[in-house]
Protein backbone atom coordinates (compact mmCIF):
# COMPACT_ATOMS: atom_id res chain seq x y z
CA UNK A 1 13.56 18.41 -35.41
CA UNK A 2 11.06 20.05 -33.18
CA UNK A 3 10.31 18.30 -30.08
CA UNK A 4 7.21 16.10 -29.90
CA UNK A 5 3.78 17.77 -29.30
CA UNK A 6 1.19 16.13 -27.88
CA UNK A 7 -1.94 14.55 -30.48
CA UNK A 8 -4.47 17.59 -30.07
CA UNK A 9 -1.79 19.70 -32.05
CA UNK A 10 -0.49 16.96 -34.45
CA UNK A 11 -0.34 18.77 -38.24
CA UNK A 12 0.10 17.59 -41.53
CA UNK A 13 2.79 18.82 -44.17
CA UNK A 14 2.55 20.39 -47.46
CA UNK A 15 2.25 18.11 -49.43
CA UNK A 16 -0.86 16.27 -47.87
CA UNK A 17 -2.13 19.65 -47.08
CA UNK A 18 -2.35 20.07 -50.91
CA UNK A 19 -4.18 17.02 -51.21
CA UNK A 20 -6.63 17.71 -49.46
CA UNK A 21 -7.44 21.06 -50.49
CA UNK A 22 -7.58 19.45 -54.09
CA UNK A 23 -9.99 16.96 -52.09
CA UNK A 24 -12.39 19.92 -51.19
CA UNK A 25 -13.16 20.78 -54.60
CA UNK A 26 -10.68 24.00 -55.15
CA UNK A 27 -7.84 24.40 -56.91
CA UNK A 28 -4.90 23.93 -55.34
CA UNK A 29 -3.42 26.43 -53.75
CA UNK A 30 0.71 26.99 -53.03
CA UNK A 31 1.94 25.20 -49.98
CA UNK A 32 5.21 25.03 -48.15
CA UNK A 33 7.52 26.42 -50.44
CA UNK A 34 5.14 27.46 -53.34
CA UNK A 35 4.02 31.20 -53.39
CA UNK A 36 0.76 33.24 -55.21
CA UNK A 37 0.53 36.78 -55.13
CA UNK A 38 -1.53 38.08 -52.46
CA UNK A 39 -5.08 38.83 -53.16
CA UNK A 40 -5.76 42.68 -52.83
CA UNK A 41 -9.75 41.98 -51.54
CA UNK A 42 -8.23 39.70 -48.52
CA UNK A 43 -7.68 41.75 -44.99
CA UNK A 44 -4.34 41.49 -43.99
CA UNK A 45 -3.38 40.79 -40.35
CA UNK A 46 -0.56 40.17 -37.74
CA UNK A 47 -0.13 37.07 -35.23
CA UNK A 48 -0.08 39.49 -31.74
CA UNK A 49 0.28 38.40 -28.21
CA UNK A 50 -3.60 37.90 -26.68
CA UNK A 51 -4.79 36.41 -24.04
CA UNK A 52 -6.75 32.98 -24.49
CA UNK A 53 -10.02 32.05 -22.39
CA UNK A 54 -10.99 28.83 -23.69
CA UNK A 55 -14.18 27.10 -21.70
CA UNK A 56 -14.73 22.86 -22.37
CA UNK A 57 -18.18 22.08 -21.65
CA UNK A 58 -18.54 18.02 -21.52
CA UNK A 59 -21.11 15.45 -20.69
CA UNK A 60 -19.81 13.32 -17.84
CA UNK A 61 -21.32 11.13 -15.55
CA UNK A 62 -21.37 10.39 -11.46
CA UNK A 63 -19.53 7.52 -10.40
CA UNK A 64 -18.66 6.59 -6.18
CA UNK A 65 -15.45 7.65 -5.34
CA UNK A 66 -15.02 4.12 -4.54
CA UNK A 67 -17.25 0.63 -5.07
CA UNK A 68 -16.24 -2.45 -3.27
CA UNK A 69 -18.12 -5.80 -4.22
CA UNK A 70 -17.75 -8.01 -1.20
CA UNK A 71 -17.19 -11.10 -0.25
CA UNK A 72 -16.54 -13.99 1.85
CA UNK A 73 -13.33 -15.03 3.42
CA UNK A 74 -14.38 -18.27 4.60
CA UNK A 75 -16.61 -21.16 3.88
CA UNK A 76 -19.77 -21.18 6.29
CA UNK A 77 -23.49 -20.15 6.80
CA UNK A 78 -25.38 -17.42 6.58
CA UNK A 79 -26.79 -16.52 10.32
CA UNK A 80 -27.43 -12.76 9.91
CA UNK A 81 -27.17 -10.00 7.66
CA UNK A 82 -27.61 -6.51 9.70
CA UNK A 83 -27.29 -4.10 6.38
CA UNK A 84 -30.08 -3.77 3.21
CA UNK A 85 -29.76 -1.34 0.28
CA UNK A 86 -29.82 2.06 0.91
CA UNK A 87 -28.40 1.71 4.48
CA UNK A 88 -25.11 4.01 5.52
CA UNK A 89 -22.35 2.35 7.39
CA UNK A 90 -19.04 3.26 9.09
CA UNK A 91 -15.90 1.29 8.52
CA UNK A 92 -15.65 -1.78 10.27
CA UNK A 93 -19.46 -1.99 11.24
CA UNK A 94 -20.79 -5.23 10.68
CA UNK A 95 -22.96 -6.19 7.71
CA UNK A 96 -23.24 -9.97 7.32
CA UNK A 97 -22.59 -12.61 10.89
CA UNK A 98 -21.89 -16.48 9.50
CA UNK A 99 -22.61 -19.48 11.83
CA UNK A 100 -18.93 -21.96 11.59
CA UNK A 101 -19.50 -24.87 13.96
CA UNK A 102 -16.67 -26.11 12.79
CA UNK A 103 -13.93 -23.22 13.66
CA UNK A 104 -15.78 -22.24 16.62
CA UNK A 105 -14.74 -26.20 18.23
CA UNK A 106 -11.14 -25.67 16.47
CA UNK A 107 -11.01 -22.20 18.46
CA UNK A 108 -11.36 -24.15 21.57
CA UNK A 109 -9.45 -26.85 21.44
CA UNK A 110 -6.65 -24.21 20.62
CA UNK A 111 -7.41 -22.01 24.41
CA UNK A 112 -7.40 -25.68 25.97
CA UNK A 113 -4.04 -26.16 23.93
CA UNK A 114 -2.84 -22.80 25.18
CA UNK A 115 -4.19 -23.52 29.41
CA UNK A 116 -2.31 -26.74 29.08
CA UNK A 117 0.97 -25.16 28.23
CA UNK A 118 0.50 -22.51 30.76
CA UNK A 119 0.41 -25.19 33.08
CA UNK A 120 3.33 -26.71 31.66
CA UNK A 121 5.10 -23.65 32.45
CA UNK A 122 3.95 -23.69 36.12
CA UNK A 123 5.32 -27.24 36.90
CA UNK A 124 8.39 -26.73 35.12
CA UNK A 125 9.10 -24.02 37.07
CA UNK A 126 7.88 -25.74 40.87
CA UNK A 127 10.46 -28.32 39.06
CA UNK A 128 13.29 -26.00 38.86
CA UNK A 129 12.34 -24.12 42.26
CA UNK A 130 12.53 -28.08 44.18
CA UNK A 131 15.85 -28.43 41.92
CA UNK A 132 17.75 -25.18 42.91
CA UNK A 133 16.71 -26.30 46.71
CA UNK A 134 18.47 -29.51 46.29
CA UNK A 135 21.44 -27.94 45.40
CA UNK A 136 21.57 -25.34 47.78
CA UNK A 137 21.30 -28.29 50.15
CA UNK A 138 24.09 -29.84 48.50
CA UNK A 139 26.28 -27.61 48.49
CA UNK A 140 25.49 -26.87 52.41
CA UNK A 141 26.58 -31.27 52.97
CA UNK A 142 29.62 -31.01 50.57
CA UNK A 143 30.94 -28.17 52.93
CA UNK A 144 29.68 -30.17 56.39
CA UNK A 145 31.77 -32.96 54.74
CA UNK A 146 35.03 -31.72 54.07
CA UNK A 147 34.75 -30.15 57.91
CA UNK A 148 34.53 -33.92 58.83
CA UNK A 149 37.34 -34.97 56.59
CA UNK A 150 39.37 -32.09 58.72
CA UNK A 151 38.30 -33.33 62.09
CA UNK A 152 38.80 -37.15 61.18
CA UNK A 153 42.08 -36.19 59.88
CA UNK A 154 42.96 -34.28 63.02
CA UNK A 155 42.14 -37.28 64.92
CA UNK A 156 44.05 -39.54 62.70
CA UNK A 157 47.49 -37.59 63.12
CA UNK A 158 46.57 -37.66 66.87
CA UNK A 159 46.15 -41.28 66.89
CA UNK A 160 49.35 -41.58 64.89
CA UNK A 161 51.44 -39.78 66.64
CA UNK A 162 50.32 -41.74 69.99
CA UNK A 163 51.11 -44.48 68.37
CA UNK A 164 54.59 -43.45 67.90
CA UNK A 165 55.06 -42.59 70.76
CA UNK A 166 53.87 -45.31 72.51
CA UNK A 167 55.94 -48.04 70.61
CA UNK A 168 59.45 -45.89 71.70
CA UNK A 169 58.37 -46.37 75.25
CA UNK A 170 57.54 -50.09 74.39
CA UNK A 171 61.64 -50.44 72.92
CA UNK A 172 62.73 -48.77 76.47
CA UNK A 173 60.51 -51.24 78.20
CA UNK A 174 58.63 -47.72 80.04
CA UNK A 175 55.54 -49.46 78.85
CA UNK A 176 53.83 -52.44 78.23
CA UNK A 177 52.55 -53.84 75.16
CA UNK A 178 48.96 -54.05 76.33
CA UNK A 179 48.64 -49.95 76.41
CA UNK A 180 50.27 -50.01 73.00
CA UNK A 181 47.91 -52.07 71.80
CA UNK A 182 45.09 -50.22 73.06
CA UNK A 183 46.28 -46.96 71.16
CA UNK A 184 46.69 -49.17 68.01
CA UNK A 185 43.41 -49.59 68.09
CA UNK A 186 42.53 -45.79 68.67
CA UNK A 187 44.40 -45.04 65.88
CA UNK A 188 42.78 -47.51 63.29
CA UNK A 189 39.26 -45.96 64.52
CA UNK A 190 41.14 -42.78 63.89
CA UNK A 191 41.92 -43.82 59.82
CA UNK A 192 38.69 -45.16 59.50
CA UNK A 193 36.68 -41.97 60.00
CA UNK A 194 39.36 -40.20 58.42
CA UNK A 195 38.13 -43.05 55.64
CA UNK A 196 34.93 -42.65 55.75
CA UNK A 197 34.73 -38.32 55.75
CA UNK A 198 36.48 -38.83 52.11
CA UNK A 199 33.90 -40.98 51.32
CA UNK A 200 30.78 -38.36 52.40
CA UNK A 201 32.65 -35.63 50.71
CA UNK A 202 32.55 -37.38 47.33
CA UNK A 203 29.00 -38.41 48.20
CA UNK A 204 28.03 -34.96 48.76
CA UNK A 205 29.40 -33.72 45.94
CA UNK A 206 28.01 -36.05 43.51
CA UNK A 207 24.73 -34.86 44.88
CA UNK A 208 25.54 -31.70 44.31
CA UNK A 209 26.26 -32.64 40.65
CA UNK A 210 23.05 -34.49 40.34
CA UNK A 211 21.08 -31.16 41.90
CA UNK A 212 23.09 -28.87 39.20
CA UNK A 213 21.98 -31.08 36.33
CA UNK A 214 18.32 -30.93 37.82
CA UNK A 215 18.21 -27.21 37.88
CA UNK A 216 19.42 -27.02 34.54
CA UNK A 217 16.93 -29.64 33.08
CA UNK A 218 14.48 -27.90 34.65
CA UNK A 219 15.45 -24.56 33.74
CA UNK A 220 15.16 -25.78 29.77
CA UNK A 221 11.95 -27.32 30.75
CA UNK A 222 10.63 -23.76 31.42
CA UNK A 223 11.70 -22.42 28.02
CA UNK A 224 10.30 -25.31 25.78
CA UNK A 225 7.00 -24.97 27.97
CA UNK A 226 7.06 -20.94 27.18
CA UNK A 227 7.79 -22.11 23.63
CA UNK A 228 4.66 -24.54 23.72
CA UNK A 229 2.76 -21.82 25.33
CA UNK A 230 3.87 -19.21 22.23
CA UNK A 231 3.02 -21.32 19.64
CA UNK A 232 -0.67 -22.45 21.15
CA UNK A 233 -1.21 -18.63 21.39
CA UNK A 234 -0.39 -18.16 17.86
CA UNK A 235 -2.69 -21.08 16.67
CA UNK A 236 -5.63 -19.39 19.47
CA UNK A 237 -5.34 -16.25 16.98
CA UNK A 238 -4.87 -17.81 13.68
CA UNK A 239 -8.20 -19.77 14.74
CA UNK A 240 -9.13 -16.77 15.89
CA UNK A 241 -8.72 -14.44 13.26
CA UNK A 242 -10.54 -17.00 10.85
CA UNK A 243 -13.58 -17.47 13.13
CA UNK A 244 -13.66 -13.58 13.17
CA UNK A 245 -13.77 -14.14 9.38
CA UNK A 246 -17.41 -14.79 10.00
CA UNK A 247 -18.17 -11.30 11.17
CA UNK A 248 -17.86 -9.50 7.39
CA UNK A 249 -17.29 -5.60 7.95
CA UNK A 250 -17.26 -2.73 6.21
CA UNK A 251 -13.58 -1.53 4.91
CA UNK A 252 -15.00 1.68 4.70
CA UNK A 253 -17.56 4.35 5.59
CA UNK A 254 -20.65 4.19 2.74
CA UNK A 255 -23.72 3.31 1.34
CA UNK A 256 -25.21 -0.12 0.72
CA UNK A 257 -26.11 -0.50 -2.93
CA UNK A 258 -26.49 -4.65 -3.56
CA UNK A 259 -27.01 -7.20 -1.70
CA UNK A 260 -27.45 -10.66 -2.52
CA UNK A 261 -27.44 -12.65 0.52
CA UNK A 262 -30.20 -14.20 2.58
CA UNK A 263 -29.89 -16.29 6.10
CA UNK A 264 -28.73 -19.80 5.63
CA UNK A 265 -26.95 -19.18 2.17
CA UNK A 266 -24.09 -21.85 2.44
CA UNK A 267 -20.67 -19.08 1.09
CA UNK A 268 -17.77 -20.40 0.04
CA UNK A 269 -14.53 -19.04 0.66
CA UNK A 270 -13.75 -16.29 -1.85
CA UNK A 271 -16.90 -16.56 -3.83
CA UNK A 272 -20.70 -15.20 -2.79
CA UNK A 273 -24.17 -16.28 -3.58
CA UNK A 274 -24.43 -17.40 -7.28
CA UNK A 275 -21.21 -15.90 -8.52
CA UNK A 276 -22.51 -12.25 -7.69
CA UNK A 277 -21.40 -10.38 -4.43
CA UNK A 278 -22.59 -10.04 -0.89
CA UNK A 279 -22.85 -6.53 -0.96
CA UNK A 280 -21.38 -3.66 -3.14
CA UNK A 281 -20.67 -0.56 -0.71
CA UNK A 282 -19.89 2.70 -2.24
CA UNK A 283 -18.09 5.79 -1.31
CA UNK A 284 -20.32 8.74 -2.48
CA UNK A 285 -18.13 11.49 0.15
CA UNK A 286 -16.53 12.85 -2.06
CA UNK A 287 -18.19 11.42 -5.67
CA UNK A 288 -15.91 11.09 -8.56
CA UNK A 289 -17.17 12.81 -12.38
CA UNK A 290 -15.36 11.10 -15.14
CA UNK A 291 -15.18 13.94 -18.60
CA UNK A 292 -13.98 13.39 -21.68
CA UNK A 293 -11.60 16.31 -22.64
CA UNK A 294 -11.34 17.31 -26.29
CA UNK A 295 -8.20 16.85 -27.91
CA UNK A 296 -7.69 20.51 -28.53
CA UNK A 297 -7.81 21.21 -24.65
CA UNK A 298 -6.19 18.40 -23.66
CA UNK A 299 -2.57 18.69 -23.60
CA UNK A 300 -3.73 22.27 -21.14
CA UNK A 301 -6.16 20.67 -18.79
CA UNK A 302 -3.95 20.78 -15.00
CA UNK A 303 -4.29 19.04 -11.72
CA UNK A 304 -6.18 21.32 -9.37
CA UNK A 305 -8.00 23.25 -11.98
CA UNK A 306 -11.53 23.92 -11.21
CA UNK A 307 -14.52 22.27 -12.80
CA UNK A 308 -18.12 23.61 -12.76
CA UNK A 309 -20.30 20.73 -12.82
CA UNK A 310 -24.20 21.24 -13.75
CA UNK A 311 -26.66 18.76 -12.77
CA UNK A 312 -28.68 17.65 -15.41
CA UNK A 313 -31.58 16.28 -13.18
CA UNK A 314 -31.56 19.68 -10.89
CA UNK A 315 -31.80 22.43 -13.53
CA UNK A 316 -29.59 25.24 -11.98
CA UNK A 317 -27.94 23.08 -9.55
CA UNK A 318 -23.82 23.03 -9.61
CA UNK A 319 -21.11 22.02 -7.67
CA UNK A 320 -17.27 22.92 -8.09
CA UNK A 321 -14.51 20.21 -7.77
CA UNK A 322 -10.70 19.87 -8.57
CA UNK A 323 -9.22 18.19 -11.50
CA UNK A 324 -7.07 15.27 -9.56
CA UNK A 325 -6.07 12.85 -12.25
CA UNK A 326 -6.59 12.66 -16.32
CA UNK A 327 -5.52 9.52 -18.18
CA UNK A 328 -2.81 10.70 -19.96
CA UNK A 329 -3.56 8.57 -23.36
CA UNK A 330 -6.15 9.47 -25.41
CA UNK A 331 -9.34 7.63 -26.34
CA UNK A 332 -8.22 6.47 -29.91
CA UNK A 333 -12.04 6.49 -31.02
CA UNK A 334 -13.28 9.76 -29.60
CA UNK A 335 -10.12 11.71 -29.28
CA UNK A 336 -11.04 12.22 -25.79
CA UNK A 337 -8.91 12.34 -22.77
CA UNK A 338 -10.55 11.10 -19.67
CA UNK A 339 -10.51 13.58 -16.77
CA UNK A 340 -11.36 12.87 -13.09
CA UNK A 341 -12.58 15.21 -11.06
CA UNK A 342 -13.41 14.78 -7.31
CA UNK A 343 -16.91 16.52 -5.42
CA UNK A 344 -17.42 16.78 -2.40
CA UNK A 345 -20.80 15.50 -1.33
CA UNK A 346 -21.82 15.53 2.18
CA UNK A 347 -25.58 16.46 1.70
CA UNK A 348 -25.80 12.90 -0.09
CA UNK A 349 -27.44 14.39 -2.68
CA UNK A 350 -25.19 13.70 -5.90
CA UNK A 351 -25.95 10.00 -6.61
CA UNK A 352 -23.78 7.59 -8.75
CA UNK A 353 -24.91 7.35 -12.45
CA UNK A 354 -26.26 10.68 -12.98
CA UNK A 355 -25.43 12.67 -15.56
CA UNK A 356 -23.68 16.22 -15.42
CA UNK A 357 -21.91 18.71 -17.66
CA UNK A 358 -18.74 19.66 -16.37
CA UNK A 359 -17.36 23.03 -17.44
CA UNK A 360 -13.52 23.68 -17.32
CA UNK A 361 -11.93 26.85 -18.20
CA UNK A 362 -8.44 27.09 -20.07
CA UNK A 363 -6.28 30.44 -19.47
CA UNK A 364 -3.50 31.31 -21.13
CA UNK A 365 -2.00 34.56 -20.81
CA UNK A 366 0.08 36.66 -23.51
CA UNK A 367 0.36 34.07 -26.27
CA UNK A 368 0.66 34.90 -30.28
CA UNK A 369 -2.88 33.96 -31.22
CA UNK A 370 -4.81 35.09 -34.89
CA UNK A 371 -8.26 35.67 -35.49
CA UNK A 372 -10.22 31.85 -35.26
CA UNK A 373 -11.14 32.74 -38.44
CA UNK A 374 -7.84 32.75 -40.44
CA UNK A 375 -7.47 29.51 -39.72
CA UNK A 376 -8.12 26.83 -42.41
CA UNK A 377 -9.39 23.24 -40.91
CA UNK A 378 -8.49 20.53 -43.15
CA UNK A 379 -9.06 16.66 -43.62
CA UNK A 380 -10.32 16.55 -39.69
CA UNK A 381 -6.61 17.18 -38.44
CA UNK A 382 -4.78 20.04 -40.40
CA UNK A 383 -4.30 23.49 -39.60
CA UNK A 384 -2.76 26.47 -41.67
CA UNK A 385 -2.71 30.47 -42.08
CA UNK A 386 -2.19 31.82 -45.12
CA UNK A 387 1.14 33.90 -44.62
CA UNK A 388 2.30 36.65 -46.48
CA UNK A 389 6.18 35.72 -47.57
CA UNK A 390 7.82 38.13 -49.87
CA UNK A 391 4.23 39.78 -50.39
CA UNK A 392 3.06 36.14 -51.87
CA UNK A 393 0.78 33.97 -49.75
CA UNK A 394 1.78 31.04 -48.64
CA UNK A 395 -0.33 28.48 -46.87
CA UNK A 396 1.52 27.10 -44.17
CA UNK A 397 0.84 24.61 -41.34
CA UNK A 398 0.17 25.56 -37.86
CA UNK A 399 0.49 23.96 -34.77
CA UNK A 400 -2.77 25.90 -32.79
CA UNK A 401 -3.54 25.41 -28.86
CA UNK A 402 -6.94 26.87 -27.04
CA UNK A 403 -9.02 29.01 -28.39
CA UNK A 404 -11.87 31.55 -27.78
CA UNK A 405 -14.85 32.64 -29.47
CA UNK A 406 -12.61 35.06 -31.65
CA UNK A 407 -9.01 33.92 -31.42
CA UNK A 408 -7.00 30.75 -31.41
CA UNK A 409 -3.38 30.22 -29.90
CA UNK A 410 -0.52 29.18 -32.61
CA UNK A 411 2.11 27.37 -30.91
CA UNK A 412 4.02 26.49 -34.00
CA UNK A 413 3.81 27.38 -37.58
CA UNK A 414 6.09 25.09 -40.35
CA UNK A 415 9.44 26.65 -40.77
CA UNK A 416 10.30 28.09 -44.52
CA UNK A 417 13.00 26.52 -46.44
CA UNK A 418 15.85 28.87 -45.89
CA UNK A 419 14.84 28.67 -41.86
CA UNK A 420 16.98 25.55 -41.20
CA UNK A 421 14.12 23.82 -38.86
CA UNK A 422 10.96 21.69 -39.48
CA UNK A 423 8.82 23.86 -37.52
CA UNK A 424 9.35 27.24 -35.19
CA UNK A 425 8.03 29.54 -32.79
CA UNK A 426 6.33 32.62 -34.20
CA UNK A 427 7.76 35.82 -33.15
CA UNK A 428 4.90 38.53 -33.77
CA UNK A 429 6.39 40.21 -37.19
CA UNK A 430 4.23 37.16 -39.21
CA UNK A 431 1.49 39.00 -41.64
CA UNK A 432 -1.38 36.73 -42.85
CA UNK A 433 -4.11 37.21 -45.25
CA UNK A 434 -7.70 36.49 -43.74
CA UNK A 435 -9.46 33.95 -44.83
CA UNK A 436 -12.77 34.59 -45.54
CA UNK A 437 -14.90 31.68 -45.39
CA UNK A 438 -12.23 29.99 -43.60
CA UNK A 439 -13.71 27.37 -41.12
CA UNK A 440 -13.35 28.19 -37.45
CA UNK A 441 -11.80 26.00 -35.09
CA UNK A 442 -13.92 26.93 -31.77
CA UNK A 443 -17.28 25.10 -32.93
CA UNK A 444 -17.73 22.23 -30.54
């Protein structure tokens, strides 16, 4: 089967063909398959590579390149609008300010929020400053201590070993009991402060402990006070961001074309005033020009072809833009396929709604094409050329593109029985006899 075309060239086959030339009042001539001697008064002529210049002229009409109805984000007031139709604006100027009691006091309570936690922060971290202090101090009496638990302990084994030797001068009788005694004494002193430097050392270091865990309490009281502090910033912008809500700005440079708004309109969030918008702003640098293609010229129309468009309202005024976009699918009820194409417009004076003809030229270069004339137009939608097989005429179908004031493009003609395929590609060596009378294809 031959590959899908698209709907401009869509043909009918033989046997509706004869249908509809019984339809018109004639008798039926052969189709497809069936053959009649070729008329001797008919001119005979070849399909021959030509080139095609095809020019679409369509009504179209104006439109902004883009047309924003806006409105409001929040619930509040109207205070001031600072736009009216007609006015030009840049993106992000401000058209409409709102009066919100209401977020304004929620705005502040959120800075207060966010000064208290900064605050937070500040003690937290005099907190942890005091805390490392104590243990630095700490550290300095648990060392102090343990020098006193080695000087009580030196004076304890001094002690002692007086003591010893003391009691074997007591057993020789060198010495009397009372100096023993006395040295007893020395030596008990010497155990207590040997006591008692144990005693500061575990003191000290308990303190110590104590000053660790306050540094480290403190140090986590800084981070959950940076925390606080991150978290009242981010509800400062939310409450922000929706009290800047009541500034409404352009999104993007244009002209004013509504508005509906007056000072102390209540708005509600997402709606406007009275179910219509705030404002419409339109884009009209570039304008957009919306054409309806014929089906014949559709399937050949390009991005970045040039259009010719004529003012209708400025006889002999014209601008040239670039096809950017078509719509692929046809309009089932005109056959049309819609075709943007973009102007630019920075005199201002091309204006939204008015109505143009756009001209579009289609060139195609060394194509088979026939005289527009040979070609027979049939129930709205059928083409055919009456070919010469075997010196009998047979009137075949046709698969045409663009065509000219004199010529028409034939992409496809219905393939003969003993060619194998539904439908083929002509290859120049195709005699027709000319139709006279035949109905051209170019009228539009």
């Amino acid at each position: 089967m031959f590959p899908r075309l698209p709907r401009i060239t869509l043909m009918i086959g033989p046997v509706a063909a004869l249908a509809l030339a019984a339809g018109c009042g004639h008798k039926a001539e052969p189709t497809g398959q069936e053959k009649a001697p070729a008329s001797k008064d008919k001119a005979i002529v070849r399909i021959e590579k030509r080139d095609i210049h095809m020019q679409v002229d369509q009504p179209g009409t104006i439109q902004a390149f883009e047309s924003t109805p806006i409105y409001a984000r929040i619930g509040g007031y109207v205070d001031k609008y600072r736009v009216n139709i007609g006015d030009r604006v840049k993106a992000g100027d401000v058209l409409l300010s709102m009066w919100i009691p209401d977020l304004v006091e929620a705005l502040n309570q959120k800075k207060a929020a966010s000064d208290r936690a900064k605050v937070q922060i500040r003690v937290a971290e005099s907190a942890a400053r005091s805390a490392k202090a104590t243990l630095e101090n700490s550290k300095a009496r648990v060392v102090s201590s343990r020098a006193g638990v080695k000087r009580a302990q030196a004076g304890y084994s001094r002690w002692e070993s007086e003591a010893k030797r003391l009691d074997q001068l007591v057993s020789e009788k060198v010495l009397n009991t009372q100096v023993r005694d006395e040295t007893y004494r020395q030596f008990e002193e010497a155990a207590a402060a040997r006591d008692q430097a144990d005693a500061m050392v575990n003191e000290s270091i308990a303190s110590q402990d104590k000053a660790q865990a306050d540094l480290e309490r403190a140090t986590v009281d800084i981070e959950a006070a940076r925390a606080d502090l991150l978290v009242a910033e981010a509800e400062q912008k939310q409450a922000q961001v929706m009290l800047d809500y009541g500034e409404i700005k352009a999104p993007f440079d244009g002209v004013i074309t509504q508005r509906n708004v007056s000072p102390g309109d209540y708005l509600q969030a997402g709606g406007g005033t009275g179910g219509r918008a705030l404002f419409v702003l339109e884009q009209t640098d570039p304008v957009r020009v919306f054409v309806g293609v014929p089906e014949l010229a559709a399937s050949f129309i390009k991005e970045d072809d040039t259009g010719l468009i004529r003012i209708q309202a400025v006889p002999g005024a014209f601008r040239r833009g670039k096809i950017v976009r078509s719509g692929f699918s046809l309009n089932p009820s005109s056959r049309t396929l819609q075709t943007e194409i973009d102007i630019p417009n920075e005199d201002g004076h091309l204006r939204p709604g008015m109505y143009v003809t756009a001209t579009i030229n289609i060139d195609r270069s060394n194509v088979f094409a026939v005289p527009s004339s040979s070609i027979i137009y049939q129930g709205g939608q059928s083409y055919a050329l009456d070919l010469i097989v075997d010196g009998k005429v047979v009137r075949t179908p046709v698969l045409i593109g663009p065509s000219d004031d004199r010529f028409t493009e034939i992409l496809r003609k219905k393939a003969q029985a003993n060619q194998g395929e539904d439908w083929v590609t002509p290859d120049g060596t195709e005699q027709l006899a000319a139709s006279e009378g035949g109905r051209s294809t170019t009228s539009r």
